[in-house]
C-alpha atoms as a PDB file:
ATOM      1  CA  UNK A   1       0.000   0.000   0.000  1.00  0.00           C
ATOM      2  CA  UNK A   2       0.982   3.563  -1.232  1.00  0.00           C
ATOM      3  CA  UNK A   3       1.447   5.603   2.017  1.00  0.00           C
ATOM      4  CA  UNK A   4       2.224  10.023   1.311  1.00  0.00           C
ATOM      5  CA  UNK A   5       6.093  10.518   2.792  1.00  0.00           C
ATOM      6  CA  UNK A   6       4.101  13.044   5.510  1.00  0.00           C
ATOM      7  CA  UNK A   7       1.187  14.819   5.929  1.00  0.00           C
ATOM      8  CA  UNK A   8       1.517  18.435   7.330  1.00  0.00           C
ATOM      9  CA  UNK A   9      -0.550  21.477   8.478  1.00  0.00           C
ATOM     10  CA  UNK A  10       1.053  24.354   7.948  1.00  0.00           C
ATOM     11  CA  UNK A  11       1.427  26.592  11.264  1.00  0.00           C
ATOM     12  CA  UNK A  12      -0.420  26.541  14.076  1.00  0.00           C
ATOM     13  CA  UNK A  13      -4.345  27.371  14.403  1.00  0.00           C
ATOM     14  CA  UNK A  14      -5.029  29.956  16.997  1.00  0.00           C
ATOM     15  CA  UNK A  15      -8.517  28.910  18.594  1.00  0.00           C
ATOM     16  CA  UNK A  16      -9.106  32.646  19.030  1.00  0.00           C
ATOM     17  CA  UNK A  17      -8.096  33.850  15.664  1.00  0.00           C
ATOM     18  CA  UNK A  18     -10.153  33.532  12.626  1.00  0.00           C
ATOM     19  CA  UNK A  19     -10.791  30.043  11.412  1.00  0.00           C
ATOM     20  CA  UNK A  20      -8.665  29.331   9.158  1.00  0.00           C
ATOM     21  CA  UNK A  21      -9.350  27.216   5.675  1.00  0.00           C
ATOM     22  CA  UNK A  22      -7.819  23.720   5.093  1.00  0.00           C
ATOM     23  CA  UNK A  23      -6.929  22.594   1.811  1.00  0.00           C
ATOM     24  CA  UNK A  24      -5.279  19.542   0.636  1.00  0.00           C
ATOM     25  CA  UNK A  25      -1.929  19.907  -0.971  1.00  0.00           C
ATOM     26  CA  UNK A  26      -0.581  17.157  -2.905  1.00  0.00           C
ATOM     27  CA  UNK A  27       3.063  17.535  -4.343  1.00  0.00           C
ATOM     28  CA  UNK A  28       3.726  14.092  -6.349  1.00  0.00           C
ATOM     29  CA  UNK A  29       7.409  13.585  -7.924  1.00  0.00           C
ATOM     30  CA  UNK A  30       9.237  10.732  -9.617  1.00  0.00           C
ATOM     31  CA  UNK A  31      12.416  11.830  -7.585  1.00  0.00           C
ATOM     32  CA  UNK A  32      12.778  13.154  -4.288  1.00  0.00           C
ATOM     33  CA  UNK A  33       9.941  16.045  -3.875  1.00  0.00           C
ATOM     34  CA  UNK A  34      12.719  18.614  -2.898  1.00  0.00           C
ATOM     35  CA  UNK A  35      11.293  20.848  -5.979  1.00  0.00           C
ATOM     36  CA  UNK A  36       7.737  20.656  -4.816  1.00  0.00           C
ATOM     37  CA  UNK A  37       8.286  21.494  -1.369  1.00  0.00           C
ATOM     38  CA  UNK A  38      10.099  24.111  -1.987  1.00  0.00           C
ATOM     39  CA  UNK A  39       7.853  25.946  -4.539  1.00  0.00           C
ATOM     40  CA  UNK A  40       4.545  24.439  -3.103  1.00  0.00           C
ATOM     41  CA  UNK A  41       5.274  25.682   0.260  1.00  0.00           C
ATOM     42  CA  UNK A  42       7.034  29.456  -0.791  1.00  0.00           C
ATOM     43  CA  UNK A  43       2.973  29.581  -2.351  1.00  0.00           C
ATOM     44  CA  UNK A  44       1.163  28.009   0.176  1.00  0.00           C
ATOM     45  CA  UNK A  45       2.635  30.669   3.207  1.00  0.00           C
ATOM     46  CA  UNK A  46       1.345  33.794   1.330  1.00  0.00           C
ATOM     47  CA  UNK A  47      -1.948  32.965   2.103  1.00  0.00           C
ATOM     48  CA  UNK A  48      -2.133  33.662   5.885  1.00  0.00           C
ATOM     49  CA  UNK A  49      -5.838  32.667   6.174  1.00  0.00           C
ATOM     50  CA  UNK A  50      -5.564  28.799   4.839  1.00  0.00           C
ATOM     51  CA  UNK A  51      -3.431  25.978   6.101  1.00  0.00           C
ATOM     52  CA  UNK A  52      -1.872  23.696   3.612  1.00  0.00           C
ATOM     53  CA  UNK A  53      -2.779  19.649   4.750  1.00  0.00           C
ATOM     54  CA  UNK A  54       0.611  18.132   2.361  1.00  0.00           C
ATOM     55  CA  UNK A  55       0.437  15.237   1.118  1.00  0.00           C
ATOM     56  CA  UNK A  56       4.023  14.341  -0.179  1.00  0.00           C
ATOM     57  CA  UNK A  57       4.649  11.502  -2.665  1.00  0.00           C
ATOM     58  CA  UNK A  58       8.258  11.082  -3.617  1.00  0.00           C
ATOM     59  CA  UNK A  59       9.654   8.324  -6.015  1.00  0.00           C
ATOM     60  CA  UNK A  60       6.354   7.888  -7.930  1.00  0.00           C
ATOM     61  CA  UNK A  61       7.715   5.785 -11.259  1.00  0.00           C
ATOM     62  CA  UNK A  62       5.343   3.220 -12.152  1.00  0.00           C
ATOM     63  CA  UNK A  63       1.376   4.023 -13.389  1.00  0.00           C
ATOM     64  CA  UNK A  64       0.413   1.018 -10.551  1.00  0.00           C
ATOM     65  CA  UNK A  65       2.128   3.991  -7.973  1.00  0.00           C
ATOM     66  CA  UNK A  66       0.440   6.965  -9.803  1.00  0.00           C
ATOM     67  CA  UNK A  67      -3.129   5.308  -9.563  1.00  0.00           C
ATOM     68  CA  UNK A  68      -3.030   4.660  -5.919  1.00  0.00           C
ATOM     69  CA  UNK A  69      -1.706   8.302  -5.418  1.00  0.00           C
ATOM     70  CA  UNK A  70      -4.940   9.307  -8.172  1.00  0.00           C
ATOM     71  CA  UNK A  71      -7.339   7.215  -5.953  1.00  0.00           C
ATOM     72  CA  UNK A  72      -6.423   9.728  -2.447  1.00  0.00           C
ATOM     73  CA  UNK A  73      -6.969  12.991  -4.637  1.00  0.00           C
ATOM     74  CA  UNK A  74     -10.391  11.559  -5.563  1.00  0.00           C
ATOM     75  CA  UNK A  75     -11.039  10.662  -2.031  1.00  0.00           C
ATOM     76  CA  UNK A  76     -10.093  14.121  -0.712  1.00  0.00           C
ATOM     77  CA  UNK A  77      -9.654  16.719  -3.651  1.00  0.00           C
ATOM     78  CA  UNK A  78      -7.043  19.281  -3.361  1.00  0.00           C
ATOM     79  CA  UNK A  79      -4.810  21.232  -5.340  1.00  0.00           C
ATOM     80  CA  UNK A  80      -1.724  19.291  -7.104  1.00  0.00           C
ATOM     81  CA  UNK A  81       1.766  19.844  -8.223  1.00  0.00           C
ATOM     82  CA  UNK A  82       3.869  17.645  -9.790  1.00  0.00           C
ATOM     83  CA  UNK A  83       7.591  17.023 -10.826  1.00  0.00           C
ATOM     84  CA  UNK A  84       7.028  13.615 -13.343  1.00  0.00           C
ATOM     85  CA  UNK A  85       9.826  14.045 -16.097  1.00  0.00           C
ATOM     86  CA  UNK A  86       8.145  10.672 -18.093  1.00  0.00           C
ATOM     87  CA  UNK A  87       5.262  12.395 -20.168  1.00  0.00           C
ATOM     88  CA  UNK A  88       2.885   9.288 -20.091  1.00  0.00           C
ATOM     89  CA  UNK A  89       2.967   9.231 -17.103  1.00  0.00           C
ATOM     90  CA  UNK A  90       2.672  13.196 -16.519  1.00  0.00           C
ATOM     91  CA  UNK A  91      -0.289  13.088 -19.138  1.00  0.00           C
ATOM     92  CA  UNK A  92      -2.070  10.405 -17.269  1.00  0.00           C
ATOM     93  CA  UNK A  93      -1.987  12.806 -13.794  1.00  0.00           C
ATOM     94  CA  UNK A  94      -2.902  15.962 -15.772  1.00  0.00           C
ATOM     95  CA  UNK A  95      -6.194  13.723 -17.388  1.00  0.00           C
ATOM     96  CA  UNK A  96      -7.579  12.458 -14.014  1.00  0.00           C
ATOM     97  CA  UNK A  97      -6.944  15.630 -11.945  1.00  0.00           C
ATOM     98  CA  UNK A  98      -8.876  16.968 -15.393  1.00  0.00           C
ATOM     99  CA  UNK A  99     -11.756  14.947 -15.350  1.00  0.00           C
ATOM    100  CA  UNK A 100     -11.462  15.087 -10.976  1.00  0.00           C
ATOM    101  CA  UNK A 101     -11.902  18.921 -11.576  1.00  0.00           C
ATOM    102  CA  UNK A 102      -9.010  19.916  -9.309  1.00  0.00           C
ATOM    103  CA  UNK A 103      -6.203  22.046 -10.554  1.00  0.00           C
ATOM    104  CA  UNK A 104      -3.043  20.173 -11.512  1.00  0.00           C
ATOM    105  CA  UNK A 105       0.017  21.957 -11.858  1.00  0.00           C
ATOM    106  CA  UNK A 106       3.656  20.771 -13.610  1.00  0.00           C
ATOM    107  CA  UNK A 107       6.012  23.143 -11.759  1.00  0.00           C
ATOM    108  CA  UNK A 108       9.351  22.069 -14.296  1.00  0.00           C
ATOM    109  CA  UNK A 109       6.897  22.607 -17.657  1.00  0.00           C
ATOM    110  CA  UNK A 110       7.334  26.095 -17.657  1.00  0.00           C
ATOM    111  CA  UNK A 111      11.217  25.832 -16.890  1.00  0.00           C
ATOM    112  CA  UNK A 112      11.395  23.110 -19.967  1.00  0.00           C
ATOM    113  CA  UNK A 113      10.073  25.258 -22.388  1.00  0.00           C
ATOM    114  CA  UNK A 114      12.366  28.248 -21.221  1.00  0.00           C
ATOM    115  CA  UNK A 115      15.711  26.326 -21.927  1.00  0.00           C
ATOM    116  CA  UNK A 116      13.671  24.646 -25.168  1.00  0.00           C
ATOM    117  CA  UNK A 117      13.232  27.577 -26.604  1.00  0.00           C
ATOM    118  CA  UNK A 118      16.870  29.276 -26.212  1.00  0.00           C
ATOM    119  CA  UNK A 119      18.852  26.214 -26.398  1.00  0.00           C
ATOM    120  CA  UNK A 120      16.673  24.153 -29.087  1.00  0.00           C
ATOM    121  CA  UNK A 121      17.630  21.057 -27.762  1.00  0.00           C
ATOM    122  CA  UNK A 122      15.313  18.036 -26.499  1.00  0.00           C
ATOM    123  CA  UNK A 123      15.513  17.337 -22.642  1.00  0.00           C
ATOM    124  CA  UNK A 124      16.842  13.497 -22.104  1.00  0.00           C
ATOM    125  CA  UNK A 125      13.793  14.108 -19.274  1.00  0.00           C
ATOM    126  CA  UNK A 126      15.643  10.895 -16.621  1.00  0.00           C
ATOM    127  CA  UNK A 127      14.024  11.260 -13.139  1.00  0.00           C
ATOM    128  CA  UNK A 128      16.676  12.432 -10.552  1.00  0.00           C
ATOM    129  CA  UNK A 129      19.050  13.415 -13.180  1.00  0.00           C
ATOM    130  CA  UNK A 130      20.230  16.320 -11.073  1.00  0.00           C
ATOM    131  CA  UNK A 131      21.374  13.746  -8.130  1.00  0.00           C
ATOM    132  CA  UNK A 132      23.831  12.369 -10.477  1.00  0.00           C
ATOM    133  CA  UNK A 133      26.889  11.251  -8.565  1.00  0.00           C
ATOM    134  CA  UNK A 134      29.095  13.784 -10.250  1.00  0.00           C
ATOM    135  CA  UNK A 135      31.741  16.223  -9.242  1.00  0.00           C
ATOM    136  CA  UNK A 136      29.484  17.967  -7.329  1.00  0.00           C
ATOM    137  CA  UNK A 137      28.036  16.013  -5.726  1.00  0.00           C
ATOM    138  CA  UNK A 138      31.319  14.667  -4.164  1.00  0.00           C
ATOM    139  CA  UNK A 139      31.960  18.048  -3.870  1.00  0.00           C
ATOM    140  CA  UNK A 140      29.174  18.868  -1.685  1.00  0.00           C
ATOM    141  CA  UNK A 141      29.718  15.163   0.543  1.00  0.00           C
ATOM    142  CA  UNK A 142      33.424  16.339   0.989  1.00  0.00           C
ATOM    143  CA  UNK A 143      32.263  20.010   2.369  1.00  0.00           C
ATOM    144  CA  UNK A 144      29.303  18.301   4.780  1.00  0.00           C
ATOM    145  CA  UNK A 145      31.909  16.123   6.465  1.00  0.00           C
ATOM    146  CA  UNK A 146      34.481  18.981   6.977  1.00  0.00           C
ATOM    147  CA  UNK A 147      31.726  21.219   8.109  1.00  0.00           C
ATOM    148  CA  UNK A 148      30.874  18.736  10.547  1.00  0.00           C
ATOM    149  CA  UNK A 149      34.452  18.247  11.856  1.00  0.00           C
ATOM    150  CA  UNK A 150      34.626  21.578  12.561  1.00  0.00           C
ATOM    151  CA  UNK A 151      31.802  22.688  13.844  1.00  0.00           C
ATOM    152  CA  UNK A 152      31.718  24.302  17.136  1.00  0.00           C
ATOM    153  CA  UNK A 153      35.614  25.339  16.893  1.00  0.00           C
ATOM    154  CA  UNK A 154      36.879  22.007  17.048  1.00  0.00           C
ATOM    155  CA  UNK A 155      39.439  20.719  15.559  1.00  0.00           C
ATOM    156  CA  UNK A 156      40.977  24.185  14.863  1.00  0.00           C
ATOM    157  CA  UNK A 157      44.151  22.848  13.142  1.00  0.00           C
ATOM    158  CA  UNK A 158      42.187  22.415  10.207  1.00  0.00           C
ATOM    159  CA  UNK A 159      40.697  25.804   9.967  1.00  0.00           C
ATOM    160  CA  UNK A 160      43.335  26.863   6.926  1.00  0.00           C
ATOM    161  CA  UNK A 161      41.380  24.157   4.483  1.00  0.00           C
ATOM    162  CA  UNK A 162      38.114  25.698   4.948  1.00  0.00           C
ATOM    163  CA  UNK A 163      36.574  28.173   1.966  1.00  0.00           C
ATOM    164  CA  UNK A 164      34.790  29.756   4.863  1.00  0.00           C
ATOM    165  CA  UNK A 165      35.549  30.484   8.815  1.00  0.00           C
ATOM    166  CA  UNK A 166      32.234  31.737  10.659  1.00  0.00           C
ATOM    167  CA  UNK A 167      32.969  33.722  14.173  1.00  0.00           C
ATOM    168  CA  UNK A 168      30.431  34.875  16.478  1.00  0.00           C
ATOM    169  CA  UNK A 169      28.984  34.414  19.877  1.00  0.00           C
ATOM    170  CA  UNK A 170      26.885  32.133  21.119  1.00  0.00           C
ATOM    171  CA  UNK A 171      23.385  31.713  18.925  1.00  0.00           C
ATOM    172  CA  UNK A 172      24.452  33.761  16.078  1.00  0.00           C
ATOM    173  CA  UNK A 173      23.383  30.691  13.586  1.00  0.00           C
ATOM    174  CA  UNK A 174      27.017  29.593  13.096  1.00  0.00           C
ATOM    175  CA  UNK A 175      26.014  25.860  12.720  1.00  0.00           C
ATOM    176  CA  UNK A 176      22.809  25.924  10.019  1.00  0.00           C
ATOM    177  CA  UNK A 177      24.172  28.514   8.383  1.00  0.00           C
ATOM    178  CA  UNK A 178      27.427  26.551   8.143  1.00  0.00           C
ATOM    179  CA  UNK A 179      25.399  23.640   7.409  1.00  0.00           C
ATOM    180  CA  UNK A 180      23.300  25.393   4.513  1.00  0.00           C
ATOM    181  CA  UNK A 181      26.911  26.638   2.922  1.00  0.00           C
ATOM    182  CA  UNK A 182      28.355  22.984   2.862  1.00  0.00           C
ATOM    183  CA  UNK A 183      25.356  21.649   1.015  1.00  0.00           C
ATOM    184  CA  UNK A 184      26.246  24.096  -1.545  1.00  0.00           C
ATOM    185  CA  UNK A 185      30.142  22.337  -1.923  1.00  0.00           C
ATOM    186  CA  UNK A 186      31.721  25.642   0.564  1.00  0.00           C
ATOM    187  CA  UNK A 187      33.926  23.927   3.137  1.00  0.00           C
ATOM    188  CA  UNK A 188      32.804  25.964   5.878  1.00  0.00           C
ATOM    189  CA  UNK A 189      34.007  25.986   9.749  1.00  0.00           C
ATOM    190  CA  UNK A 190      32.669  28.062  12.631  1.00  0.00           C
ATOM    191  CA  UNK A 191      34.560  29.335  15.609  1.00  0.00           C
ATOM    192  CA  UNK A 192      32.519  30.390  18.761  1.00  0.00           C
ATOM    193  CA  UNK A 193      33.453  33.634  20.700  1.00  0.00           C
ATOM    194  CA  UNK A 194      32.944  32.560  24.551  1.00  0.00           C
ATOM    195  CA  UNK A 195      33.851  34.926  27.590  1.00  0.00           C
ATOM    196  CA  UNK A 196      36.812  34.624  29.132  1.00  0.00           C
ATOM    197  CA  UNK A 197      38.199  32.216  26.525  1.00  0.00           C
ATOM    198  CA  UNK A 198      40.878  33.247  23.838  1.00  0.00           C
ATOM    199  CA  UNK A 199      39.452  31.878  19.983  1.00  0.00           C
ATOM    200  CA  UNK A 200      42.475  29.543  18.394  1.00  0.00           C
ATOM    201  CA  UNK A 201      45.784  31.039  17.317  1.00  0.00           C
ATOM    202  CA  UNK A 202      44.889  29.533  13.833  1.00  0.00           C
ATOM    203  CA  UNK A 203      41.618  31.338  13.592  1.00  0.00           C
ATOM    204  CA  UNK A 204      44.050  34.555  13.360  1.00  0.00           C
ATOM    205  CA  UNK A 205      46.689  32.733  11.163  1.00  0.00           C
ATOM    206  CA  UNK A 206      43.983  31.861   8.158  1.00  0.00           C
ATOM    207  CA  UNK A 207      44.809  33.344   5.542  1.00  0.00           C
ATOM    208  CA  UNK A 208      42.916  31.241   2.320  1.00  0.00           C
ATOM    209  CA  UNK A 209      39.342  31.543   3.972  1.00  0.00           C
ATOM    210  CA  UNK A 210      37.135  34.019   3.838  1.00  0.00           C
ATOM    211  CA  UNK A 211      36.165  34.718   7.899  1.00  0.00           C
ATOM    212  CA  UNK A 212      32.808  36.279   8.697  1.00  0.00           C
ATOM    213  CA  UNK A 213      31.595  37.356  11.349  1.00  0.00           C
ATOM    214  CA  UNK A 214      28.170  37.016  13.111  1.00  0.00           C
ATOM    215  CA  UNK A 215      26.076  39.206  15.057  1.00  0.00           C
ATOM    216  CA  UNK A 216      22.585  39.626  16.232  1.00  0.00           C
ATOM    217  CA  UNK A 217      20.839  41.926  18.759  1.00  0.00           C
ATOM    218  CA  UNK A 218      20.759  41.293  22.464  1.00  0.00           C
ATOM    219  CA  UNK A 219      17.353  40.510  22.832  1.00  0.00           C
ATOM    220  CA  UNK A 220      17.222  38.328  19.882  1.00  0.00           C
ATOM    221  CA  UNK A 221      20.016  36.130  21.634  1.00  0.00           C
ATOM    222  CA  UNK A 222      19.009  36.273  24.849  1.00  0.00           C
ATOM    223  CA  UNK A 223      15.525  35.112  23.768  1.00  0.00           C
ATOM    224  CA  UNK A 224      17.272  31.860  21.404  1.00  0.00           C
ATOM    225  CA  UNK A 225      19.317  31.078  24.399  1.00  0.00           C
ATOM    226  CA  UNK A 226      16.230  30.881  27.255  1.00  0.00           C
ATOM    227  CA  UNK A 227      15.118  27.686  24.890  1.00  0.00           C
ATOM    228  CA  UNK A 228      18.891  26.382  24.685  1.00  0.00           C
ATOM    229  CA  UNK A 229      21.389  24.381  26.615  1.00  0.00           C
ATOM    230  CA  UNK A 230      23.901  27.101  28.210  1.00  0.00           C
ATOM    231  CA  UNK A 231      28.034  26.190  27.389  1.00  0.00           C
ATOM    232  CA  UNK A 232      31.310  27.474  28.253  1.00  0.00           C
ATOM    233  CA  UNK A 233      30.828  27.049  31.965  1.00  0.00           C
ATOM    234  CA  UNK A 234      28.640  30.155  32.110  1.00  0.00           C
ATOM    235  CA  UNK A 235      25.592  30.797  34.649  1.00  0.00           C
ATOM    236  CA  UNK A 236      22.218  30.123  33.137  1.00  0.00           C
ATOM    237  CA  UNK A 237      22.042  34.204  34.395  1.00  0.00           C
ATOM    238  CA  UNK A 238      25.068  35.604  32.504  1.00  0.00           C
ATOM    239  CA  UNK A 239      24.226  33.432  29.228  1.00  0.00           C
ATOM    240  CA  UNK A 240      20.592  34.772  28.793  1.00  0.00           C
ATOM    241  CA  UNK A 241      21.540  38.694  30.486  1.00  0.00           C
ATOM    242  CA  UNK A 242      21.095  40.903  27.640  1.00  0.00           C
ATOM    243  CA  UNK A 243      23.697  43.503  29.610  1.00  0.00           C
ATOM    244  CA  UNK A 244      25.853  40.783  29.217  1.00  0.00           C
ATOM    245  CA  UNK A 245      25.134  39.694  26.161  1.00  0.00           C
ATOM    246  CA  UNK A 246      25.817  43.678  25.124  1.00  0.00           C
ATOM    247  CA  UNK A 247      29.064  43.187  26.313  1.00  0.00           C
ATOM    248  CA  UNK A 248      29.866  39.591  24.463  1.00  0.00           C
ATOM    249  CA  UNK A 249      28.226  41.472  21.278  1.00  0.00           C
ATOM    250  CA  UNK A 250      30.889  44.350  21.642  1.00  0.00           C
ATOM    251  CA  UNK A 251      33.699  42.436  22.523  1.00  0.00           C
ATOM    252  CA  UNK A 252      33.300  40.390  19.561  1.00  0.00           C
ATOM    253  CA  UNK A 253      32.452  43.807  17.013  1.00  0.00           C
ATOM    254  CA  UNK A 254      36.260  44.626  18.759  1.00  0.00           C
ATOM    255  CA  UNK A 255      37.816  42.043  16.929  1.00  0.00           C
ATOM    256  CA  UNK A 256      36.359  41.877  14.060  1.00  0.00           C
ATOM    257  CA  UNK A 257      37.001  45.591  13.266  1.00  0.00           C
ATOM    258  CA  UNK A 258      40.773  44.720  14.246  1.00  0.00           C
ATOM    259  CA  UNK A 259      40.752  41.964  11.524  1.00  0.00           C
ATOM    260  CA  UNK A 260      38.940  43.718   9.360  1.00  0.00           C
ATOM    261  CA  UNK A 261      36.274  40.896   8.660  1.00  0.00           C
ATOM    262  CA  UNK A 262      33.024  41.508   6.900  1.00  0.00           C
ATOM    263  CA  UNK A 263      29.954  41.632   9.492  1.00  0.00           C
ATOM    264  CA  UNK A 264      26.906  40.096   8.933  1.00  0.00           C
ATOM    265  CA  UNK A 265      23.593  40.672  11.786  1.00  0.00           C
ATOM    266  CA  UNK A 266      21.233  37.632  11.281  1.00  0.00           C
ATOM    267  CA  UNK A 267      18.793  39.513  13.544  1.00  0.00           C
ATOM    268  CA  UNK A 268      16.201  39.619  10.868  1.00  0.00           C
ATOM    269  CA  UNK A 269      17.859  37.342   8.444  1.00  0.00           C
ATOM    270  CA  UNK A 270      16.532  33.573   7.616  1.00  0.00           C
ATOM    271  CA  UNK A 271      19.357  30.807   7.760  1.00  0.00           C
ATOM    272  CA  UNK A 272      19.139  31.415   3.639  1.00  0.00           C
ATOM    273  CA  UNK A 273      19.566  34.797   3.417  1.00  0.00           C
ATOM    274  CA  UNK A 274      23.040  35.025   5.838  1.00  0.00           C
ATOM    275  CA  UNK A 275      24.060  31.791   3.415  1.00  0.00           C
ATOM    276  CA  UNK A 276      23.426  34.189   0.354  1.00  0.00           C
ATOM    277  CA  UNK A 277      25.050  37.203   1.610  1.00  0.00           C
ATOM    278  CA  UNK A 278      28.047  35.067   2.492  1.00  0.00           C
ATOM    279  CA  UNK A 279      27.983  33.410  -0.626  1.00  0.00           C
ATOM    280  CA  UNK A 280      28.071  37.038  -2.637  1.00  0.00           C
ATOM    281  CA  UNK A 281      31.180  37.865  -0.403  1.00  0.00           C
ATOM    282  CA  UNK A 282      32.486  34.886  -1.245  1.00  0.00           C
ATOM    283  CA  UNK A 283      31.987  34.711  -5.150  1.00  0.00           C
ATOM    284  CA  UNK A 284      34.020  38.337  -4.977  1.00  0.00           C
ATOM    285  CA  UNK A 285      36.960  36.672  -5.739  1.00  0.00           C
ATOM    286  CA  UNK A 286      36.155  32.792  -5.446  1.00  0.00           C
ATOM    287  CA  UNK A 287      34.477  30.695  -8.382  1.00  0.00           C
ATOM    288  CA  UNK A 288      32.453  27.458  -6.662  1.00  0.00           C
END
């Protein structure tokens, strides 16, 4: 039996707020479904007043598959998306959802006919042909398990072979960020800044990376570290005072000026934004 990867409501419903609308969003793909959650759910969160009910079918390659997925849009209709390279098998969703009278989307049609029309060549259309186990891919493996090394500021002998050295106090979003960066093939490393303690010699030494550093207001941090474990042997008081805080924040601004790094405050930045702004700094004199 056929069974969706998950099934998820999108945020919360207030009991006190306006009901909101549920819909049924179904994002089917004959590879992974990273396309369709992406795109379905950058939609889905403009529209504050519904909640999207996903229904996520990845690795959908057979018509047996497709039919059992066709058989839970009948049961409850919703809106569709689809990835589905083979066009059989694309033409047989597109007919039901059709003759179901629920909209069916293909989010790479529009794409295809873009490069079609510029590069007048015919697509080889292969499911999962961008997960090829290429350069880059190897690329991007190699740059997750160095990121991982040396997360945290261990293992700071190492910190010359990173593309990237992140610096910044405690809940600055060293880690996803560094995380986000390594998935696109940057070696990346991140260095904490903790009172009292000196960073590594090498973190001054580096002179192939580009080092960044990371700040965010007080109140920002001080709120992200009441939900978090406390580290570096300080007081649950000290780590979450935002007088204190102040005084990690300009302590670290201190020596970053003296270095002469490039700042970046994640206070209102998403863990994809800093990764893009670091990525511009980056591509200033780097090619990935």
């Amino acid at each position: 039996m056929l069974v969706s990867l998950h099934i998820y409501q999108q945020g919360p419903v207030n009991p006190v707020a306006k009901q909101k609308l549920d819909f049924h969003l179904y994002m089917i793909s004959d590879a992974t479904g990273e396309t369709l959650l992406s795109a379905g759910r950058a939609v889905a969160s403009q529209y504050v007043e519904a909640n999207a009910i996903e229904h996520v079918y990845p690795l959908i390659r057979n018509e047996a598959q497709l039919q059992e997925v066709i058989g839970q849009i009948n049961r409850e209709p919703g809106i569709v998306l689809y990835t589905i390279v083979d066009e059989k098998m694309a033409h047989l969703l597109h007919s039901a959802c059709e003759k179901m009278d629920v909209p069916s989307v293909s989010v790479l049609d529009p794409v295809f006919k873009a490069f079609h029309s510029f590069l007048r060549l015919s697509a080889n259309r292969r499911a999962s042909a961008q997960h090829e186990l290429n350069a880059n891919y190897f690329k991007r493996i190699e740059a997750l398990d160095y990121t991982m090394e040396h997360d945290d500021g261990q293992l700071p002998d190492g910190l010359q072979d990173a593309d990237v050295i992140l610096v910044g106090v405690s809940r600055t979003s060293k880690t996803p960020t560094s995380i986000y960066l390594a998935n696109r093939g940057i070696k990346t490393a991140n260095v904490p800044l903790v009172p009292g303690v000196s960073p590594p010699s090498e973190l001054f030494l580096s002179k192939k990376p580009l080092i960044v550093g990371l700040i965010a207001s007080a109140d920002r941090i001080s709120q992200v570290r009441q939900s978090r474990n406390i580290g570096g042997g300080l007081t649950i008081e000290s780590y979450i005072d935002r007088a204190s805080i102040t005084q990690e924040l300009n302590n670290a601004k201190q020596i970053f000026q003296r270095n002469n790094w490039p700042v970046i405050d994640v206070t209102r930045r998403s863990i994809e934004e800093t990764a893009t702004a670091i990525l511009e700094l980056y591509l200033r004199d780097h090619q990935i």
